[in-house]
PDB file of N, CA and C in Angstrom:
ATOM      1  N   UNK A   1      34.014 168.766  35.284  1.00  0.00           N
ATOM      2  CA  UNK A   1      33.577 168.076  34.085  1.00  0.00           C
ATOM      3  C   UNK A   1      32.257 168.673  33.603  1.00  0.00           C
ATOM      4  N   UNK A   2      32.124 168.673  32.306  1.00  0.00           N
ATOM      5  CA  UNK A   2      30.863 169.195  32.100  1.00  0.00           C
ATOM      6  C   UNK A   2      30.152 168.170  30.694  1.00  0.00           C
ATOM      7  N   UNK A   3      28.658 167.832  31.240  1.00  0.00           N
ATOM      8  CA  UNK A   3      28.163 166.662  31.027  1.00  0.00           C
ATOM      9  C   UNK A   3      27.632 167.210  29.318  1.00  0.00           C
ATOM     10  N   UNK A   4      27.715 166.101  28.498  1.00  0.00           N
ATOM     11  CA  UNK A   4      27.720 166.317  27.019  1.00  0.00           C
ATOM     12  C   UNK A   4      26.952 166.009  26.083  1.00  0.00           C
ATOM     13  N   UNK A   5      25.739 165.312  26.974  1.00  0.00           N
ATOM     14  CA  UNK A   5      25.161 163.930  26.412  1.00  0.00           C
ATOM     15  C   UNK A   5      23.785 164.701  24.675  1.00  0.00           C
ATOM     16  N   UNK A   6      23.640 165.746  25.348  1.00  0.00           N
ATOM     17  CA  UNK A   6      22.282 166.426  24.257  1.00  0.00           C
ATOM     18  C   UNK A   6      23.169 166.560  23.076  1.00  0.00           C
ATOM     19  N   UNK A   7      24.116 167.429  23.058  1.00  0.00           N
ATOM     20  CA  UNK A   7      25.477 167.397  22.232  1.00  0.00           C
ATOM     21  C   UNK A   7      25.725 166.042  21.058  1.00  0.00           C
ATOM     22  N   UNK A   8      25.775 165.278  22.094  1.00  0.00           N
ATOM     23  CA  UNK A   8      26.263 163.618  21.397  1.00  0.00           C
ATOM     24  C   UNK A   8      25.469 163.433  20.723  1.00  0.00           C
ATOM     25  N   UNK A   9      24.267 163.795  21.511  1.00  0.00           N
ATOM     26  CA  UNK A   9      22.802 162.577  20.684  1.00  0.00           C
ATOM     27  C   UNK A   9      22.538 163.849  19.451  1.00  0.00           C
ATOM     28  N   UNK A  10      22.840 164.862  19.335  1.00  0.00           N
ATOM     29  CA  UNK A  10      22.120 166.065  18.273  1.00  0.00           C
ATOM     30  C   UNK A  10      23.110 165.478  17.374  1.00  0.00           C
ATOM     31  N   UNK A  11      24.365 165.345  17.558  1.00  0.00           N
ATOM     32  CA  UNK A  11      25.323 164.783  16.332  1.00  0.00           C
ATOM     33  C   UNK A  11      25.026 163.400  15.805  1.00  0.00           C
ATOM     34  N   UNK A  12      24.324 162.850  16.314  1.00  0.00           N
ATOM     35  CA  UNK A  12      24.216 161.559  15.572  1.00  0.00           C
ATOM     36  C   UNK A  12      22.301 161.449  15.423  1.00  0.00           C
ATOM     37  N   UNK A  13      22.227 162.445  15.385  1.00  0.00           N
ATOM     38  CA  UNK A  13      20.170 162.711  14.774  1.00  0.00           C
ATOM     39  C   UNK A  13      19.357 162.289  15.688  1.00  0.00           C
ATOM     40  N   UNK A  14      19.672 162.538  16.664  1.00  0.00           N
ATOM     41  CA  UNK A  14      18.393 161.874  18.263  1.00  0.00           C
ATOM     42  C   UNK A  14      18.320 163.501  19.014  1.00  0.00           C
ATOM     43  N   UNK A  15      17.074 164.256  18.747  1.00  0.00           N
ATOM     44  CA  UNK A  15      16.612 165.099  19.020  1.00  0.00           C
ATOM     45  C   UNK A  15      15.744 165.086  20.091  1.00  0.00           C
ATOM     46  N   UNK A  16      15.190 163.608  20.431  1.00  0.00           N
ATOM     47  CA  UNK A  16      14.598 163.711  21.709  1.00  0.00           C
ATOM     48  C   UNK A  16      14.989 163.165  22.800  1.00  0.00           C
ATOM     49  N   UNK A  17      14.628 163.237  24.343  1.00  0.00           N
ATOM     50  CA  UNK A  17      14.986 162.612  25.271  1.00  0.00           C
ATOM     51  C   UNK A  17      14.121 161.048  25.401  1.00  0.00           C
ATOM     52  N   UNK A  18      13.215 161.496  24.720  1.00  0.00           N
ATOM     53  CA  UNK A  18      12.006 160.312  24.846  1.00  0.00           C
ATOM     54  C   UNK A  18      12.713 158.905  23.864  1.00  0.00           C
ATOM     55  N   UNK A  19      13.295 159.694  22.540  1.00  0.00           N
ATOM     56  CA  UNK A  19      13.883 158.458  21.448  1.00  0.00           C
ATOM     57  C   UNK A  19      15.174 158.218  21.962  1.00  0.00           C
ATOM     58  N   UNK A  20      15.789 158.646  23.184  1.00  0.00           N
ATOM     59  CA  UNK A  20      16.833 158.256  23.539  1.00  0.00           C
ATOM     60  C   UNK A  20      16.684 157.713  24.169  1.00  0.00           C
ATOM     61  N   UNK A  21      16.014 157.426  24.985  1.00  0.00           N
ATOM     62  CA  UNK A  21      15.237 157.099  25.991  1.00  0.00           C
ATOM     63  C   UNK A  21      14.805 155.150  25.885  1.00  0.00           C
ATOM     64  N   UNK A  22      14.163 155.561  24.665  1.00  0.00           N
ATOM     65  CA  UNK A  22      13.522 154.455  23.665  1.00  0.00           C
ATOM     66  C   UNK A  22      14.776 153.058  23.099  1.00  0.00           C
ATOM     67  N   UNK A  23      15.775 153.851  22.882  1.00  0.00           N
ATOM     68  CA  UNK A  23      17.277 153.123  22.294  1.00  0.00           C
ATOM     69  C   UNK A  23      17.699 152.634  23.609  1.00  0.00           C
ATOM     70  N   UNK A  24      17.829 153.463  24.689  1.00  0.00           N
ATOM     71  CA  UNK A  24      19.004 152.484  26.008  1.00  0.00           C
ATOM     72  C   UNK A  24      17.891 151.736  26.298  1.00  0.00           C
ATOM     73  N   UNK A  25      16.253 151.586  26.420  1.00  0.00           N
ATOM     74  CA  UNK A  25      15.599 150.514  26.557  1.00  0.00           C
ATOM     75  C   UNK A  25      15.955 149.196  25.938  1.00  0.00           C
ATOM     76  N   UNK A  26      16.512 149.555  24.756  1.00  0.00           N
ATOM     77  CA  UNK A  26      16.157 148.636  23.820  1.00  0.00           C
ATOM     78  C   UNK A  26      17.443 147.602  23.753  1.00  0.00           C
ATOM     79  N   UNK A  27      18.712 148.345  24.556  1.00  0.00           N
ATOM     80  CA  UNK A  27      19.996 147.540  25.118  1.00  0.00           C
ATOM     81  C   UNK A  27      19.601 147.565  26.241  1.00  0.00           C
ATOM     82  N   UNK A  28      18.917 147.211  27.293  1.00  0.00           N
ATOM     83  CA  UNK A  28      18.558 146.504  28.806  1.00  0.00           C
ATOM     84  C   UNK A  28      18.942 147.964  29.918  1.00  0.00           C
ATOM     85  N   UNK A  29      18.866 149.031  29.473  1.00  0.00           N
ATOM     86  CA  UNK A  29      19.027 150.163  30.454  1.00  0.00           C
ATOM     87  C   UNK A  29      17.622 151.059  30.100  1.00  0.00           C
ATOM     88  N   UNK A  30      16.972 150.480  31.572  1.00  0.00           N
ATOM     89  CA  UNK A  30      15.513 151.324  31.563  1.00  0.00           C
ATOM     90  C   UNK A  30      15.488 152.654  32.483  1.00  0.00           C
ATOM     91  N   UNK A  31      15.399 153.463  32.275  1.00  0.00           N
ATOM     92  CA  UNK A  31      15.729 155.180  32.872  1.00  0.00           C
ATOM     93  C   UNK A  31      14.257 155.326  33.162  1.00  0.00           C
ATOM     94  N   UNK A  32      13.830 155.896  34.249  1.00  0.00           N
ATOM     95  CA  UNK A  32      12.517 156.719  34.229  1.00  0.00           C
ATOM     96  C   UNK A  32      12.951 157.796  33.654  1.00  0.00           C
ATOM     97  N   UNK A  33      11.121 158.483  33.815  1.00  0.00           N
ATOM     98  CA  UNK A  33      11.561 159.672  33.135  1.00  0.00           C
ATOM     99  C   UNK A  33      12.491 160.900  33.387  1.00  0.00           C
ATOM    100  N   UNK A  34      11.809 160.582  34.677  1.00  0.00           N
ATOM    101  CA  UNK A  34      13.100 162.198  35.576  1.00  0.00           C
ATOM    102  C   UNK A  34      14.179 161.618  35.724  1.00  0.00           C
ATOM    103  N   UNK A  35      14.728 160.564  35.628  1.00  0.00           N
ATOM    104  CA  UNK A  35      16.322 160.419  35.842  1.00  0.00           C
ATOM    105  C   UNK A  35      16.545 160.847  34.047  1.00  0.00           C
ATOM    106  N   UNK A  36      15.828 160.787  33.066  1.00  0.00           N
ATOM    107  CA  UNK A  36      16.260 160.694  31.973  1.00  0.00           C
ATOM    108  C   UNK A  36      16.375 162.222  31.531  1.00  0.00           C
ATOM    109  N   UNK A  37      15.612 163.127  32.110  1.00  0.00           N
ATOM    110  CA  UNK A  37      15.234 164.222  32.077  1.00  0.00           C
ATOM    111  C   UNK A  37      16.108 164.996  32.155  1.00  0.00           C
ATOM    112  N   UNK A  38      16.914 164.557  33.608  1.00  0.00           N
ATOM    113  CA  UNK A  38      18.314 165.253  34.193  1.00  0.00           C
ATOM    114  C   UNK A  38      19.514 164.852  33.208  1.00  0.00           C
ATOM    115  N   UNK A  39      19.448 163.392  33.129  1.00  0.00           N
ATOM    116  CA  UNK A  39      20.636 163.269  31.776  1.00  0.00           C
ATOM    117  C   UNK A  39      20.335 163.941  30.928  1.00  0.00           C
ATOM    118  N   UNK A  40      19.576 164.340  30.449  1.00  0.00           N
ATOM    119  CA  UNK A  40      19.549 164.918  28.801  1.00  0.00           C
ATOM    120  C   UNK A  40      19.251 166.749  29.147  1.00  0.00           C
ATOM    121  N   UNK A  41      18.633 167.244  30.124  1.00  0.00           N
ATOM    122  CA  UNK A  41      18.917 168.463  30.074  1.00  0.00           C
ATOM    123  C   UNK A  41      20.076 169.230  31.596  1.00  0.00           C
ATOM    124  N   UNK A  42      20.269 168.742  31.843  1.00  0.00           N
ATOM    125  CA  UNK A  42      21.333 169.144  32.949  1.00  0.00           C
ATOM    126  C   UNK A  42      22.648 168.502  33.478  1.00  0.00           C
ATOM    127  N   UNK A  43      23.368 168.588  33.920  1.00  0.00           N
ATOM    128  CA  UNK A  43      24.137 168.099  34.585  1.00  0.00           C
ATOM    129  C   UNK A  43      24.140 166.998  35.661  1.00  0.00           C
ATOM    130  N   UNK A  44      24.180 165.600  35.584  1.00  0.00           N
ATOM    131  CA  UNK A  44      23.936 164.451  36.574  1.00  0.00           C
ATOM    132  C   UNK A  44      24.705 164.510  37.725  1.00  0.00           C
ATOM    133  N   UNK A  45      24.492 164.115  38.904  1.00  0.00           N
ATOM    134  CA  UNK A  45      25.224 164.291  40.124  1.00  0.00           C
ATOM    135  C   UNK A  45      26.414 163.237  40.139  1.00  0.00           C
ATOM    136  N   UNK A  46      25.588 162.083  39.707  1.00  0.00           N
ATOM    137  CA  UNK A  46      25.973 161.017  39.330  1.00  0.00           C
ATOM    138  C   UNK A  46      25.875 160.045  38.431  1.00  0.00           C
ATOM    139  N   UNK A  47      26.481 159.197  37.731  1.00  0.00           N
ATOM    140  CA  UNK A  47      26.190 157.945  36.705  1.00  0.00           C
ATOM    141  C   UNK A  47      26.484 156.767  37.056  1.00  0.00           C
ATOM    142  N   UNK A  48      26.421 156.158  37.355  1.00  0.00           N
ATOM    143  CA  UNK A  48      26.876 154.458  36.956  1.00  0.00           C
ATOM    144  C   UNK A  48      27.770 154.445  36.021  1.00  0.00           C
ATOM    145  N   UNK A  49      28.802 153.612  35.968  1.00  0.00           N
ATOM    146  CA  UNK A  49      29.779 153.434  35.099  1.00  0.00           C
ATOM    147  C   UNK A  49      29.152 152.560  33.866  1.00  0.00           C
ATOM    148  N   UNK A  50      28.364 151.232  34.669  1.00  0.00           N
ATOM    149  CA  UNK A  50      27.640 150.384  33.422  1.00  0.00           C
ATOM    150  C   UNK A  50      26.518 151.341  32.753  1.00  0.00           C
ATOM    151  N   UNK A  51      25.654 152.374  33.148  1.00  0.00           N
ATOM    152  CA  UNK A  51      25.217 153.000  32.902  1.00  0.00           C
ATOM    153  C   UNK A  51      25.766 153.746  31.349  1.00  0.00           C
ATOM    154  N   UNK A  52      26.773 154.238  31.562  1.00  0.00           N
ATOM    155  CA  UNK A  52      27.600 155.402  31.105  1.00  0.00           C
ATOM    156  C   UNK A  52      28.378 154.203  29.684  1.00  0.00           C
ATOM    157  N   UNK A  53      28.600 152.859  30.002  1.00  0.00           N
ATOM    158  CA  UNK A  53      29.245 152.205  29.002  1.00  0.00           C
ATOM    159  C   UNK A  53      28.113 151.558  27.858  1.00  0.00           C
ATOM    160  N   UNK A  54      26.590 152.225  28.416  1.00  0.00           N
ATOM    161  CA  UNK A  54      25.568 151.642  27.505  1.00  0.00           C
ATOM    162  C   UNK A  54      25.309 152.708  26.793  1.00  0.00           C
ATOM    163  N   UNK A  55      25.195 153.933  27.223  1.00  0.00           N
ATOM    164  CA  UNK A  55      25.092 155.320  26.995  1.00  0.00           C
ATOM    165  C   UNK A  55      25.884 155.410  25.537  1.00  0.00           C
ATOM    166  N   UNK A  56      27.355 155.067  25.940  1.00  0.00           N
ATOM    167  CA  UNK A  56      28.651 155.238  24.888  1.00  0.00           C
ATOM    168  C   UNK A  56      28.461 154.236  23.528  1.00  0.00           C
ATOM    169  N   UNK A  57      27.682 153.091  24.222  1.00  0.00           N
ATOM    170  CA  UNK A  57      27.242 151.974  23.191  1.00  0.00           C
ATOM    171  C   UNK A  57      26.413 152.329  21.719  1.00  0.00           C
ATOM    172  N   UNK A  58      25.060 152.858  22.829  1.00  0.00           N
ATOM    173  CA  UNK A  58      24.137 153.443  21.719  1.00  0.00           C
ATOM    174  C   UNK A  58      24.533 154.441  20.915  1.00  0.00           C
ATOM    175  N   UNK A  59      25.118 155.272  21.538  1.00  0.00           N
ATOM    176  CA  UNK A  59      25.380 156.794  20.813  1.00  0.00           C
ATOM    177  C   UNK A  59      26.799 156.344  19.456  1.00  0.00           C
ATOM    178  N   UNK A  60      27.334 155.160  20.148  1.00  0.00           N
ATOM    179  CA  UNK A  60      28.533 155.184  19.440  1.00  0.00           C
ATOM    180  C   UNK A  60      29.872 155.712  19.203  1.00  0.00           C
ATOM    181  N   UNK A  61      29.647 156.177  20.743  1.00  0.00           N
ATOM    182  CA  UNK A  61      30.907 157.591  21.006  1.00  0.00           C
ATOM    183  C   UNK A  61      31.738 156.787  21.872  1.00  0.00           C
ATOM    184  N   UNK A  62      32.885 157.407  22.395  1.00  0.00           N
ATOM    185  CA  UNK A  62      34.105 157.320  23.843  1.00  0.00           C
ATOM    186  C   UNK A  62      33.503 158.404  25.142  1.00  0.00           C
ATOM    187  N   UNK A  63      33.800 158.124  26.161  1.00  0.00           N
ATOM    188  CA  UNK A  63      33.967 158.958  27.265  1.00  0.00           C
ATOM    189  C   UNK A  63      33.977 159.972  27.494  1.00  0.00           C
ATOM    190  N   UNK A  64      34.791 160.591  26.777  1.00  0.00           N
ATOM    191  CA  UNK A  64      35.627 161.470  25.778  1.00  0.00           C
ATOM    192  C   UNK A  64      34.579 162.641  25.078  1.00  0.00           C
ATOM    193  N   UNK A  65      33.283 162.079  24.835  1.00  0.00           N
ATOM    194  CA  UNK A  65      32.833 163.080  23.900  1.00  0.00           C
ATOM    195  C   UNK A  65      31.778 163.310  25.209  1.00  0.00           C
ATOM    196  N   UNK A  66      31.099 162.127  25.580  1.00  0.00           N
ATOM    197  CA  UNK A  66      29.996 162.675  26.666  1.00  0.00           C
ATOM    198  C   UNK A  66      30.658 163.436  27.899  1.00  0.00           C
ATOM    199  N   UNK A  67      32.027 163.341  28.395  1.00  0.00           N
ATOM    200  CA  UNK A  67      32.359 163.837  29.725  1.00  0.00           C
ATOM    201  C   UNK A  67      33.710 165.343  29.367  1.00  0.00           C
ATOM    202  N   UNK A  68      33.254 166.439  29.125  1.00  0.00           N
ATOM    203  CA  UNK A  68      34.195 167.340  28.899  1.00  0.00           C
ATOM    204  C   UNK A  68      35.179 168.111  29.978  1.00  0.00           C
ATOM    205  N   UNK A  69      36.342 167.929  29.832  1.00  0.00           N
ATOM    206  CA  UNK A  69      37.258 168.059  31.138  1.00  0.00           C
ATOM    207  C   UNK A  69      37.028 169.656  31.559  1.00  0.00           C
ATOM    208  N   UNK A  70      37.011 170.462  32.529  1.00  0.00           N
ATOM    209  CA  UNK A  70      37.105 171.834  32.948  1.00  0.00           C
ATOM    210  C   UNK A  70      38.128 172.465  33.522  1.00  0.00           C
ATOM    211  N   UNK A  71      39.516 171.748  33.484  1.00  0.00           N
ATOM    212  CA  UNK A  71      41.023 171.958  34.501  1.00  0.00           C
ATOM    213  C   UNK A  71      40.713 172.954  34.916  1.00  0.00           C
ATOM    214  N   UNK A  72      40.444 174.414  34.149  1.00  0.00           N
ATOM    215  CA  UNK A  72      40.182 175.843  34.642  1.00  0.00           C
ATOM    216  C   UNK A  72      39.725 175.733  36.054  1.00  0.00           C
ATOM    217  N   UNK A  73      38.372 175.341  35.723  1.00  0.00           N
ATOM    218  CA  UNK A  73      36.792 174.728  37.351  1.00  0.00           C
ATOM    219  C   UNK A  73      37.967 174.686  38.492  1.00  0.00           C
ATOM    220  N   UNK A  74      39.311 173.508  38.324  1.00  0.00           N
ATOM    221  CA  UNK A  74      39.674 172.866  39.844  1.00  0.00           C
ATOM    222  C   UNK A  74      40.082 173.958  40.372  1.00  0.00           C
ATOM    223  N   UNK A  75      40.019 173.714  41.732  1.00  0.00           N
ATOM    224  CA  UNK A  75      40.401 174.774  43.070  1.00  0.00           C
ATOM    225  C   UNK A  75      42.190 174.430  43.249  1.00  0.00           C
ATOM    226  N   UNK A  76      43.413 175.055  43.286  1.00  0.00           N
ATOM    227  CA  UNK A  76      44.370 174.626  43.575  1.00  0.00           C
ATOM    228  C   UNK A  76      44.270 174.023  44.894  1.00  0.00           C
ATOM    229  N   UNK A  77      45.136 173.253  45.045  1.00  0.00           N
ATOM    230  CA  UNK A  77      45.193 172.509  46.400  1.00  0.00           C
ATOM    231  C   UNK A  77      45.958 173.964  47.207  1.00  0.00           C
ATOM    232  N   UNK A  78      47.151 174.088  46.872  1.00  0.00           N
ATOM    233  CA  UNK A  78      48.195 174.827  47.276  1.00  0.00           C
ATOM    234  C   UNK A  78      47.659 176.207  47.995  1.00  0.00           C
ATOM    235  N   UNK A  79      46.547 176.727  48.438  1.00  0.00           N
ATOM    236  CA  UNK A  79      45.980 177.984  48.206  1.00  0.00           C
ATOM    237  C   UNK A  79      46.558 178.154  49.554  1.00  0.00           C
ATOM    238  N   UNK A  80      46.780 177.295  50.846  1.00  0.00           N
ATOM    239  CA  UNK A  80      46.747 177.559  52.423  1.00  0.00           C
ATOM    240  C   UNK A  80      45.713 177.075  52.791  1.00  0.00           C
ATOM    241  N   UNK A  81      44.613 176.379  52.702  1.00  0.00           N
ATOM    242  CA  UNK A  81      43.464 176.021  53.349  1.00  0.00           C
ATOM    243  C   UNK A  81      43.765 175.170  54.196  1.00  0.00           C
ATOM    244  N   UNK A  82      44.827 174.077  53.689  1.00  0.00           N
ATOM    245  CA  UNK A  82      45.161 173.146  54.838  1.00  0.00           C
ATOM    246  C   UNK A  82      46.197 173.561  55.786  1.00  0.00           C
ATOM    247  N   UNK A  83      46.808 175.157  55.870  1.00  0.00           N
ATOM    248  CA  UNK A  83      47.374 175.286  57.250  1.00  0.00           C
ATOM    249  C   UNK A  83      46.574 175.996  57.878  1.00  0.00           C
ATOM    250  N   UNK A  84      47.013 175.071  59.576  1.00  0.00           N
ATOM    251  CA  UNK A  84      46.551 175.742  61.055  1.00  0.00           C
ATOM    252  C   UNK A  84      46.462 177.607  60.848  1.00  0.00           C
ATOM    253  N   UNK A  85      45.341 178.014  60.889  1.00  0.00           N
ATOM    254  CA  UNK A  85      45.012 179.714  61.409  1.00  0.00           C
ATOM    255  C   UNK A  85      45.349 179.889  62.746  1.00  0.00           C
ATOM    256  N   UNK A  86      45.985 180.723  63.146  1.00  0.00           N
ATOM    257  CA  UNK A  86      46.289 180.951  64.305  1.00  0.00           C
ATOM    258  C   UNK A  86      45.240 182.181  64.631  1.00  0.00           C
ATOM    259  N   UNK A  87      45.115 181.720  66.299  1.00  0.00           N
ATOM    260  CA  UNK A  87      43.721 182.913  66.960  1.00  0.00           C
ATOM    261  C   UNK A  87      44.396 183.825  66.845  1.00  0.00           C
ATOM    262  N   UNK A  88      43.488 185.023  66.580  1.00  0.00           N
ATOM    263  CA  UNK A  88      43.648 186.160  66.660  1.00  0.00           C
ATOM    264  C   UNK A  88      44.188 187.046  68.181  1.00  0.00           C
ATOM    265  N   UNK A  89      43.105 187.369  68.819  1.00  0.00           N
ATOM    266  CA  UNK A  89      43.615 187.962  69.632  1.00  0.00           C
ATOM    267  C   UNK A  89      43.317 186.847  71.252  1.00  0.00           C
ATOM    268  N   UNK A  90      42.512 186.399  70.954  1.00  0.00           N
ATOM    269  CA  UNK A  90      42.134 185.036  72.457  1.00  0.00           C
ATOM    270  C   UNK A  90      43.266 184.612  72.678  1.00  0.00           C
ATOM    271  N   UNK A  91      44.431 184.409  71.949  1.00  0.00           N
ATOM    272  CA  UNK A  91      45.373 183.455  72.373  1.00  0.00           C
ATOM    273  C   UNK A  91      45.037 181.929  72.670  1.00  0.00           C
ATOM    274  N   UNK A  92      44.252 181.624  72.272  1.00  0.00           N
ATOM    275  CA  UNK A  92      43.759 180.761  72.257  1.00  0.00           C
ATOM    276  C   UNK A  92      44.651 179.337  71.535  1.00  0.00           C
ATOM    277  N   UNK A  93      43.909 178.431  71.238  1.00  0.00           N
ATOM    278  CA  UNK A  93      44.573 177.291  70.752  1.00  0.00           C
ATOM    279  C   UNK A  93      44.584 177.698  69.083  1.00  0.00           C
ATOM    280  N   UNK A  94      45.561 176.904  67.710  1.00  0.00           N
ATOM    281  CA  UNK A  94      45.306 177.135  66.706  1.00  0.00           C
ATOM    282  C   UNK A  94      43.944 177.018  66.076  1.00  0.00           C
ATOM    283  N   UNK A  95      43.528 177.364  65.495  1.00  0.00           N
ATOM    284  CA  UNK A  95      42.610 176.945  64.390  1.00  0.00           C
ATOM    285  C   UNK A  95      42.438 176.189  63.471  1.00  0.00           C
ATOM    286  N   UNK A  96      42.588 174.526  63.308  1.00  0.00           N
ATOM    287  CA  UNK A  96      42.638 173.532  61.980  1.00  0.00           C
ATOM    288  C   UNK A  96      41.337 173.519  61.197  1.00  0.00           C
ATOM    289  N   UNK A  97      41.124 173.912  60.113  1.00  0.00           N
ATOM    290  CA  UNK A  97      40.073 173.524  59.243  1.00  0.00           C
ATOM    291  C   UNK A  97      39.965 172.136  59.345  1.00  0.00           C
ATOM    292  N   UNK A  98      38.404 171.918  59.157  1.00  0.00           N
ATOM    293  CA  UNK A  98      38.458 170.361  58.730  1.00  0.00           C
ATOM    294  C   UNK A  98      37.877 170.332  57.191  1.00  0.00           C
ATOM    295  N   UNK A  99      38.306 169.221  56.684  1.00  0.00           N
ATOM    296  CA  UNK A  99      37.996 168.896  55.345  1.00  0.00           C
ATOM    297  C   UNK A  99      36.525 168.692  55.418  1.00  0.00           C
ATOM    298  N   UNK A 100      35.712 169.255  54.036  1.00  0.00           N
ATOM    299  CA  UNK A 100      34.713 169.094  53.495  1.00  0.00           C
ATOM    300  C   UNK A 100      34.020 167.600  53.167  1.00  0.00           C
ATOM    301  N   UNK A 101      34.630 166.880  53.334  1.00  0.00           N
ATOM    302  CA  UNK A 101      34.055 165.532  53.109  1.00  0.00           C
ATOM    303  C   UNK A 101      34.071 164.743  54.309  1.00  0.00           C
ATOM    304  N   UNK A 102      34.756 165.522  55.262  1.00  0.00           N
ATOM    305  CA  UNK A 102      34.426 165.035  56.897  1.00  0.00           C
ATOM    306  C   UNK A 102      35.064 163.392  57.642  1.00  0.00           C
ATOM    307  N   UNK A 103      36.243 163.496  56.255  1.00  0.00           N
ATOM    308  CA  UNK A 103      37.292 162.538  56.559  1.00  0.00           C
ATOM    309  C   UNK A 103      38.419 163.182  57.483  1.00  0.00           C
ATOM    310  N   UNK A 104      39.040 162.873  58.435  1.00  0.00           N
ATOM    311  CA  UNK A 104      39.763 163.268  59.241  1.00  0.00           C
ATOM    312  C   UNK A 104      41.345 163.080  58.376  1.00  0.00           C
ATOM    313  N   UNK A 105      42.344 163.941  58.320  1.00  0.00           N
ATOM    314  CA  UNK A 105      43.860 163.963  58.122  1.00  0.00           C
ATOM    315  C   UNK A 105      44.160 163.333  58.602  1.00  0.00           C
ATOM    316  N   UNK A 106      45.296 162.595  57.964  1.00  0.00           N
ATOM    317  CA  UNK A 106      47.085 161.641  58.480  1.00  0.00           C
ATOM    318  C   UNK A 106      47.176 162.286  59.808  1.00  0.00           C
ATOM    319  N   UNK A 107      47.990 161.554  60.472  1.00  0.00           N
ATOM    320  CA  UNK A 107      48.985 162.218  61.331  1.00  0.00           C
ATOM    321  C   UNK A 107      50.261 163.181  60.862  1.00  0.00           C
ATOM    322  N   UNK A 108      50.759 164.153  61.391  1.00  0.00           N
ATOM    323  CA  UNK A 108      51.661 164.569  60.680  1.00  0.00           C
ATOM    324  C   UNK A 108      53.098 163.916  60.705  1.00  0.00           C
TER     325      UNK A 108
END
């Protein structure tokens, strides 16, 4: 996804982070500055959903315009990562990757 928000606010005449800043105050969403900083010039790690539905409020937009899809970006699942590598020459036992988020697999 790639985050949209400077975009939104330049189309509807809010050129600063500070007067944007100023508006979600003014509907009950108070941002410091460096969280506001990162919304408006970079990419957020994360949002709040109520966050994101006050965001859509002020600006007057959908989801849709602040959150732009990247299908290209995703990694196929299908690539082989999730089958067993077998050792090379040790003879050893297989090799299972573990997943990146350090949740353990089903049983098979």
């Amino acid at each position: 996804m790639r985050w949209n928000l400077r975009l939104a606010a330049a189309n509807r005449g809010i050129w600063k982070a500070s007067e944007l800043q100023r508006m979600l105050a003014e509907h009950g969403l108070a941002i410091s500055a460096g969280k506001m900083s990162g919304l408006w010039s970079g990419e957020p790690a994360s949002i709040k959903l109520e966050d994101l539905n006050v965001i859509c409020a002020v600006l007057g937009c959908g989801v849709e315009e602040l959150l732009i899809p990247e299908p290209d970006k995703v990694r196929r699942v299908d690539d082989g990562q999730d089958k067993p590598v077998t050792a090379a020459v040790s003879g050893g036992p297989p090799v299972v990757p573990k997943r990146k988020d350090g949740r353990s697999l089903p049983p098979a």
